[in-house]
C-alpha atoms as a PDB file:
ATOM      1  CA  UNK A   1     -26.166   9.742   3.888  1.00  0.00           C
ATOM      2  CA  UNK A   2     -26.883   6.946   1.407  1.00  0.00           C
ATOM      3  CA  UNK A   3     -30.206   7.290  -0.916  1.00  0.00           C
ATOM      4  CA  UNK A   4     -32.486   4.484  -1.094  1.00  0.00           C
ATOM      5  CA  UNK A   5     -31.176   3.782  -4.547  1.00  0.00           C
ATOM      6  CA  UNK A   6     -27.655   3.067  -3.005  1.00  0.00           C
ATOM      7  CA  UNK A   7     -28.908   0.985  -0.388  1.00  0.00           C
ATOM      8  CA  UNK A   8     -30.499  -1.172  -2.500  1.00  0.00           C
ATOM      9  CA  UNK A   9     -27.624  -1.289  -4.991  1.00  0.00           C
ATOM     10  CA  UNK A  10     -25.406  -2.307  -2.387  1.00  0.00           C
ATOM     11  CA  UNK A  11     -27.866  -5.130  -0.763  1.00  0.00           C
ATOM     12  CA  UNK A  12     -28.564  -6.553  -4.324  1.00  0.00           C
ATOM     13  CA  UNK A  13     -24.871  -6.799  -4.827  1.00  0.00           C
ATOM     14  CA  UNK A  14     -25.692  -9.707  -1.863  1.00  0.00           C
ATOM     15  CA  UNK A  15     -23.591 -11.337   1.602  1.00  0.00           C
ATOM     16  CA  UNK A  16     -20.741 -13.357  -0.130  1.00  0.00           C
ATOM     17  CA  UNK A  17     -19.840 -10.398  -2.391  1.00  0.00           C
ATOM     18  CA  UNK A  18     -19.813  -7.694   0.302  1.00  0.00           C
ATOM     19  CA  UNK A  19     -18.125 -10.156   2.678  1.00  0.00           C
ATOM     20  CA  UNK A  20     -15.199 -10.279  -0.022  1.00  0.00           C
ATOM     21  CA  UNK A  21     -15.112  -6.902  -0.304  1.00  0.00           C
ATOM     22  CA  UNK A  22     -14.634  -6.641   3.543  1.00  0.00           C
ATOM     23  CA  UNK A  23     -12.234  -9.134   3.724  1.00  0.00           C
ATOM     24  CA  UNK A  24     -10.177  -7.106   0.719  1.00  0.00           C
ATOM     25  CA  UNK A  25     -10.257  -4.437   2.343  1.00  0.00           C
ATOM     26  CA  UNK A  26      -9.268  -5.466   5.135  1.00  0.00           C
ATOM     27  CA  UNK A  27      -6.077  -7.040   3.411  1.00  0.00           C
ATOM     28  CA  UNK A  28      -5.438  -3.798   1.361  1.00  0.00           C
ATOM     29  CA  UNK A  29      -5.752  -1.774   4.026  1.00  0.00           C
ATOM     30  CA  UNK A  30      -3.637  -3.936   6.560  1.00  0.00           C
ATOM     31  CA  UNK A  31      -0.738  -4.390   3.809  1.00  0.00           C
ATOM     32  CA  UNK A  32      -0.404  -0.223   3.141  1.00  0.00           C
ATOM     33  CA  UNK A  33      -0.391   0.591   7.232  1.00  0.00           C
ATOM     34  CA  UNK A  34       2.865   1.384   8.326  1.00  0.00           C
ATOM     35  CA  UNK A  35       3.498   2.623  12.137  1.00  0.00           C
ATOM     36  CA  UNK A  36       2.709   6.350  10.856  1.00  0.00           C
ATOM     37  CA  UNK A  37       0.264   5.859   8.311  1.00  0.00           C
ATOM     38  CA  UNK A  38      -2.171   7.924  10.033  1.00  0.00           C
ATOM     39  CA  UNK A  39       0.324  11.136   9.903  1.00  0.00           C
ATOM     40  CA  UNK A  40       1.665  10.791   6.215  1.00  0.00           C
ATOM     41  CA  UNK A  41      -0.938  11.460   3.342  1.00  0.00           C
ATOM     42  CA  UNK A  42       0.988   9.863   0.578  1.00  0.00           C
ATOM     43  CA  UNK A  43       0.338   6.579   2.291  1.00  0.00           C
ATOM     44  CA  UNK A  44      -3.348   7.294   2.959  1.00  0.00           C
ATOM     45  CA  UNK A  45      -3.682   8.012  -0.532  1.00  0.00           C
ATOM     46  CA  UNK A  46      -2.063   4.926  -1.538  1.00  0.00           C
ATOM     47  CA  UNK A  47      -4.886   3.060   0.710  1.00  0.00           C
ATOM     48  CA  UNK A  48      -7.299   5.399  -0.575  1.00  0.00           C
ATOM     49  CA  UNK A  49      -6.855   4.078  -4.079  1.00  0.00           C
ATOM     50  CA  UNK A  50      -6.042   0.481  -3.485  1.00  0.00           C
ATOM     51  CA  UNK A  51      -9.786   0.355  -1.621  1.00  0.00           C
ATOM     52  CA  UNK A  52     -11.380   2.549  -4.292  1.00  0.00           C
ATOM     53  CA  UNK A  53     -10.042   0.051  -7.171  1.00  0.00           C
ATOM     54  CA  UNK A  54     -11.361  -3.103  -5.053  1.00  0.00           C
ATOM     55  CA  UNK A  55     -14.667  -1.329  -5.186  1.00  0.00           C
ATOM     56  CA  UNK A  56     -14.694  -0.633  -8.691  1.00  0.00           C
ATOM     57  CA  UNK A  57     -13.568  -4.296  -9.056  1.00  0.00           C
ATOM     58  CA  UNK A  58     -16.375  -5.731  -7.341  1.00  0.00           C
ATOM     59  CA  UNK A  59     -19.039  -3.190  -9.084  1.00  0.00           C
ATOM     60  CA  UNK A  60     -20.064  -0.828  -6.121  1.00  0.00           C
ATOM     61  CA  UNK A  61     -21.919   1.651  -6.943  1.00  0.00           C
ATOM     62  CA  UNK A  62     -19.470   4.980  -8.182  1.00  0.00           C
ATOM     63  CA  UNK A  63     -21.063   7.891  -7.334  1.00  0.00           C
ATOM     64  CA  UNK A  64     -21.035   6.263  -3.529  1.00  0.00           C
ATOM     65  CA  UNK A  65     -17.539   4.615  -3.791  1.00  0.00           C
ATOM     66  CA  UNK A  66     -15.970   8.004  -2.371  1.00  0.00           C
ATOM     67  CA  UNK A  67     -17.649   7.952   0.613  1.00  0.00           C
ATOM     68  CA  UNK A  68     -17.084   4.211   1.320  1.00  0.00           C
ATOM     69  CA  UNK A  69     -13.413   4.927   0.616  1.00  0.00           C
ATOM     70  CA  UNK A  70     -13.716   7.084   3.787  1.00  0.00           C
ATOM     71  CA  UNK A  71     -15.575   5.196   6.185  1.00  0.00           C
ATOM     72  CA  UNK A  72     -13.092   2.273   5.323  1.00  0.00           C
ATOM     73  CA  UNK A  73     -10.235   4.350   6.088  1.00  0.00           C
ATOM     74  CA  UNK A  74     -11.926   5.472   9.184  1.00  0.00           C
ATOM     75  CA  UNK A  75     -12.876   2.523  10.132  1.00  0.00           C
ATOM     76  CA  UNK A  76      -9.092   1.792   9.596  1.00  0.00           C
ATOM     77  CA  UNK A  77      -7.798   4.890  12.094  1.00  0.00           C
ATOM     78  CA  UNK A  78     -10.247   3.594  14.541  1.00  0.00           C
ATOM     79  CA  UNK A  79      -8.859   0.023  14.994  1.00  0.00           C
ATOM     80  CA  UNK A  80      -5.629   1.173  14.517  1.00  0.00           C
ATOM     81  CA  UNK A  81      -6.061   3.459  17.837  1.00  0.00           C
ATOM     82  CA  UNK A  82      -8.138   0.676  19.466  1.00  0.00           C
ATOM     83  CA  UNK A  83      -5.215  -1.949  19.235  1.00  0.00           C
ATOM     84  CA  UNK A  84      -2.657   1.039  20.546  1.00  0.00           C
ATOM     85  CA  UNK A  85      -4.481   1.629  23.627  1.00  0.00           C
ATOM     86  CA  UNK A  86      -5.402  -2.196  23.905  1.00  0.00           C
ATOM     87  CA  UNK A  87      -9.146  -1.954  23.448  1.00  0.00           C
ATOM     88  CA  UNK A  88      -9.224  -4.171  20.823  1.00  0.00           C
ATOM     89  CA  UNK A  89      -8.850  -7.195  22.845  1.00  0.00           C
ATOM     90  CA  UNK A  90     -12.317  -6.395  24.199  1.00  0.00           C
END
């Protein structure tokens, strides 16, 4: 659960920045998926650390970067499942 501090870290940080950071993650993300990314760990630790040095790059705030890295990358395994069952279309 984020503290207040964090949520106002991450607000001050402001749209356009964490609009970039969406969109690079998107791309980082979207570039390290292969058909079984889901099943191997070496590749979801590759992801893991490509999104966790875009959020260092862009200043996030640290001690909350860890659990950003996992929404992403769940946020990942959901549209990933989405598009294979064709809900993503919706």
């Amino acid at each position: 659960m984020p503290t207040e501090c964090h949520v106002r870290a991450v607000l001050e940080m402001g749209d356009a920045v964490l609009k970039q950071i969406a969109v690079d993650c998107v791309w980082a993300v979207w570039s390290s998926a292969t058909i079984d990314w889901s099943m191997k760990e070496s590749v979801r630790a590759s992801m893991r650390a490509k999104v966790g040095r875009l959020l260092a790059k862009y200043d996030y705030p640290p001690d909350h970067e860890g659990r950003a890295v996992d929404l992403v990358l769940e946020q990942a395994g959901l549209f990933a499942t989405s598009t294979q069952t064709g809900d993503a279309a919706r």
